[in-house]
C-alpha atoms as a PDB file:
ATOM      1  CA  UNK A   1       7.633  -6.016 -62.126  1.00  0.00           C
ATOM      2  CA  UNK A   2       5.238  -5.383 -59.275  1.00  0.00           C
ATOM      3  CA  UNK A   3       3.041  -8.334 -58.202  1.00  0.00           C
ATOM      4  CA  UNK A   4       0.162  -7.828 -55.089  1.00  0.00           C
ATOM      5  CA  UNK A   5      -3.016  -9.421 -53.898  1.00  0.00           C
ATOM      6  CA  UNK A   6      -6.174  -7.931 -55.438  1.00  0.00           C
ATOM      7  CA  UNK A   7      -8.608  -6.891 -52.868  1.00  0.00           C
ATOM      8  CA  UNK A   8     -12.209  -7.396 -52.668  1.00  0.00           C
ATOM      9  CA  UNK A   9     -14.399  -5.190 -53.633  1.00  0.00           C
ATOM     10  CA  UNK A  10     -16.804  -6.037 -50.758  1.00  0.00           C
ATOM     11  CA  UNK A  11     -15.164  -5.077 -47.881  1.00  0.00           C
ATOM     12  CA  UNK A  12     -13.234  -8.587 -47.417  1.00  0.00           C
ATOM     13  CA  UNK A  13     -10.239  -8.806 -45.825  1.00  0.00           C
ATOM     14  CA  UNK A  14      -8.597 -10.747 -48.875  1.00  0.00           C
ATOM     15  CA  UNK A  15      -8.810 -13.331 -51.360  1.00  0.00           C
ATOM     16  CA  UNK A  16      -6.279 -15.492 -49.804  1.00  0.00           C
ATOM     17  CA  UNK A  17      -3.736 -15.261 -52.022  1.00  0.00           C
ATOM     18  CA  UNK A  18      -6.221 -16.570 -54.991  1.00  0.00           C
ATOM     19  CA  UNK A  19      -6.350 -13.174 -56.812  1.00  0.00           C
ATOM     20  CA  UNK A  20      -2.812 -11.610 -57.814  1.00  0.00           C
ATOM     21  CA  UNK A  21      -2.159  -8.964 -59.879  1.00  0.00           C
ATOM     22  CA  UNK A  22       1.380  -8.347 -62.024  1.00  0.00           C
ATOM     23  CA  UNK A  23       2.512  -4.687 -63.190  1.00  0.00           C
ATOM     24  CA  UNK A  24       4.766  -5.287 -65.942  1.00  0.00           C
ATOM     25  CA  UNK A  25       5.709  -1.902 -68.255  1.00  0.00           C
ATOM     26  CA  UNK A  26       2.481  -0.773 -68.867  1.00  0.00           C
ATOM     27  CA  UNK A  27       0.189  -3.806 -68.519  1.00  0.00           C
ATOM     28  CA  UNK A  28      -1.467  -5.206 -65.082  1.00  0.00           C
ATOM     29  CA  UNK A  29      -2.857  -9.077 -65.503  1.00  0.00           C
ATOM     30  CA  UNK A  30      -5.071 -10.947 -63.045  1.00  0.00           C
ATOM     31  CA  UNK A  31      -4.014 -14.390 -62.146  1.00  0.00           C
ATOM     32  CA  UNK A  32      -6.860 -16.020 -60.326  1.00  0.00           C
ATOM     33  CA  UNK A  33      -5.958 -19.651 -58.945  1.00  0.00           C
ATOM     34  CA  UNK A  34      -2.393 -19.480 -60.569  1.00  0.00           C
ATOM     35  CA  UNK A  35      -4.594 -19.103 -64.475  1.00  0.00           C
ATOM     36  CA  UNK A  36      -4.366 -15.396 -66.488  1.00  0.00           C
ATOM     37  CA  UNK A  37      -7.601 -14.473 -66.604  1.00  0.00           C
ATOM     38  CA  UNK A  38      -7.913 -10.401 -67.465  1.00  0.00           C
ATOM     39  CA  UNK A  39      -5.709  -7.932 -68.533  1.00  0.00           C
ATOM     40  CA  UNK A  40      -5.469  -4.321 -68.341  1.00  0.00           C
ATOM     41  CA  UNK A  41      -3.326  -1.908 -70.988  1.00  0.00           C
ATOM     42  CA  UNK A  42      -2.826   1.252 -69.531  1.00  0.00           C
ATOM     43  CA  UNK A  43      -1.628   3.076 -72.188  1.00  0.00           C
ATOM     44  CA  UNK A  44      -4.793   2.199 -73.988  1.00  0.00           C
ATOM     45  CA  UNK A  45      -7.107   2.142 -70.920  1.00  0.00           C
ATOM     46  CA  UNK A  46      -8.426  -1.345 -72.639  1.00  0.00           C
ATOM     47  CA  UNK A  47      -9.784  -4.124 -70.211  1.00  0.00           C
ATOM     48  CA  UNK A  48      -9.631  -7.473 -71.724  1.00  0.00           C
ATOM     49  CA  UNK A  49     -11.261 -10.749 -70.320  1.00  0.00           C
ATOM     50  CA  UNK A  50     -10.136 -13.822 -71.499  1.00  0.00           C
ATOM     51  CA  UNK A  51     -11.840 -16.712 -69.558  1.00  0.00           C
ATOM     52  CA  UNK A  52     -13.787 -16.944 -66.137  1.00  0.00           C
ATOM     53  CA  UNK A  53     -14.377 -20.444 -64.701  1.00  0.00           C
ATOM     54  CA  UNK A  54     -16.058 -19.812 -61.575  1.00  0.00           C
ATOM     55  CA  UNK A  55     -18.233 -17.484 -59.515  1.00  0.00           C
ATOM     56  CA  UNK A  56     -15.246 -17.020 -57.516  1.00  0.00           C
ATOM     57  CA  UNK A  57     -12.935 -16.057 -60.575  1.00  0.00           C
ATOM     58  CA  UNK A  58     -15.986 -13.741 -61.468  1.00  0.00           C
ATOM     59  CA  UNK A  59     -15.502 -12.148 -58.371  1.00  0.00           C
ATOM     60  CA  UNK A  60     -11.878 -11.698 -58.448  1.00  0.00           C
ATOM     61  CA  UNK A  61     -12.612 -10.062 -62.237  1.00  0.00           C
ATOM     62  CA  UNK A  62     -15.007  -7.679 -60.537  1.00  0.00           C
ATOM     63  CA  UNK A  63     -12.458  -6.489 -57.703  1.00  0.00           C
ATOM     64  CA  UNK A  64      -9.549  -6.286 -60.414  1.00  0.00           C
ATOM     65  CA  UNK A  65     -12.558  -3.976 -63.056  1.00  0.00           C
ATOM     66  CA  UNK A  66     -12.836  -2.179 -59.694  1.00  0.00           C
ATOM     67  CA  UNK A  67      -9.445  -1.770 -58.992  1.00  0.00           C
ATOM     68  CA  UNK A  68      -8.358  -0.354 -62.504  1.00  0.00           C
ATOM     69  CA  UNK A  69     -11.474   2.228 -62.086  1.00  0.00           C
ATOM     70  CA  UNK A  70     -14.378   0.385 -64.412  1.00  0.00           C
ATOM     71  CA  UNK A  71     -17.703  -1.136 -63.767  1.00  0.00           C
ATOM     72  CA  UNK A  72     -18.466  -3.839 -61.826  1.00  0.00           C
ATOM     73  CA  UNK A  73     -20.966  -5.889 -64.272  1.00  0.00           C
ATOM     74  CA  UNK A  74     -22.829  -9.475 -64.360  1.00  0.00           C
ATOM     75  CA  UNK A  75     -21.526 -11.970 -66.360  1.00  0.00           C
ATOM     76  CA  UNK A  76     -23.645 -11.371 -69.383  1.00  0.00           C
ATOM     77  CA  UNK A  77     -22.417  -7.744 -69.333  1.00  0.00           C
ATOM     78  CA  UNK A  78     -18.292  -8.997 -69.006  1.00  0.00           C
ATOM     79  CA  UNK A  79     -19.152 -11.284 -72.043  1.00  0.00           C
ATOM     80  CA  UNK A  80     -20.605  -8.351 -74.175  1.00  0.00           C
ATOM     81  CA  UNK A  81     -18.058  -5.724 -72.853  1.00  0.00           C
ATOM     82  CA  UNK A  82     -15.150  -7.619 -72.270  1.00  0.00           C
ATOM     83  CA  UNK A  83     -14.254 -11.241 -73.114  1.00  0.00           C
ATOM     84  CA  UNK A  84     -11.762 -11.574 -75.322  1.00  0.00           C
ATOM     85  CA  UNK A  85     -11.801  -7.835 -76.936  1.00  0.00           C
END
């Protein structure tokens, strides 16, 4: 398992520790604040969102979208694209 600190998308120097990411076989999740929030399946190249509970956690699901090479988007476009696919 690899586990590292996401990284803003805004040129940030980090998230403080709030936004971690764990590689395990072939699927990366986003912890933000210690909760699972999004996960990414590599072999499918499927994003998943399960819950966001703050601006902040929306930010941390836009830098980990980033990260994995897909769209930033508002929150109305992460509930139509995303949530819980």
């Amino acid at each position: 398992m690899r586990t590292f600190n996401l990284i803003p998308v805004n040129g940030r120097k980090s998230f403080g520790g709030k936004a971690v990411v764990k590689e395990w076989l072939a699927v990366s999740t986003l912890f933000s604040y210690g909760l699972d929030v999004a996960q990414f399946d590599h072999h499918n190249n499927k994003m998943k969102v399960y819950a966001y509970h703050s601006a902040t956690t929306m930010t941390h699901i836009n830098a980990f979208l980033d990260y994995y090479g897909f769209d930033i988007c508002t929150k109305k476009e992460l509930e139509k694209n995303y949530l819980n696919k």
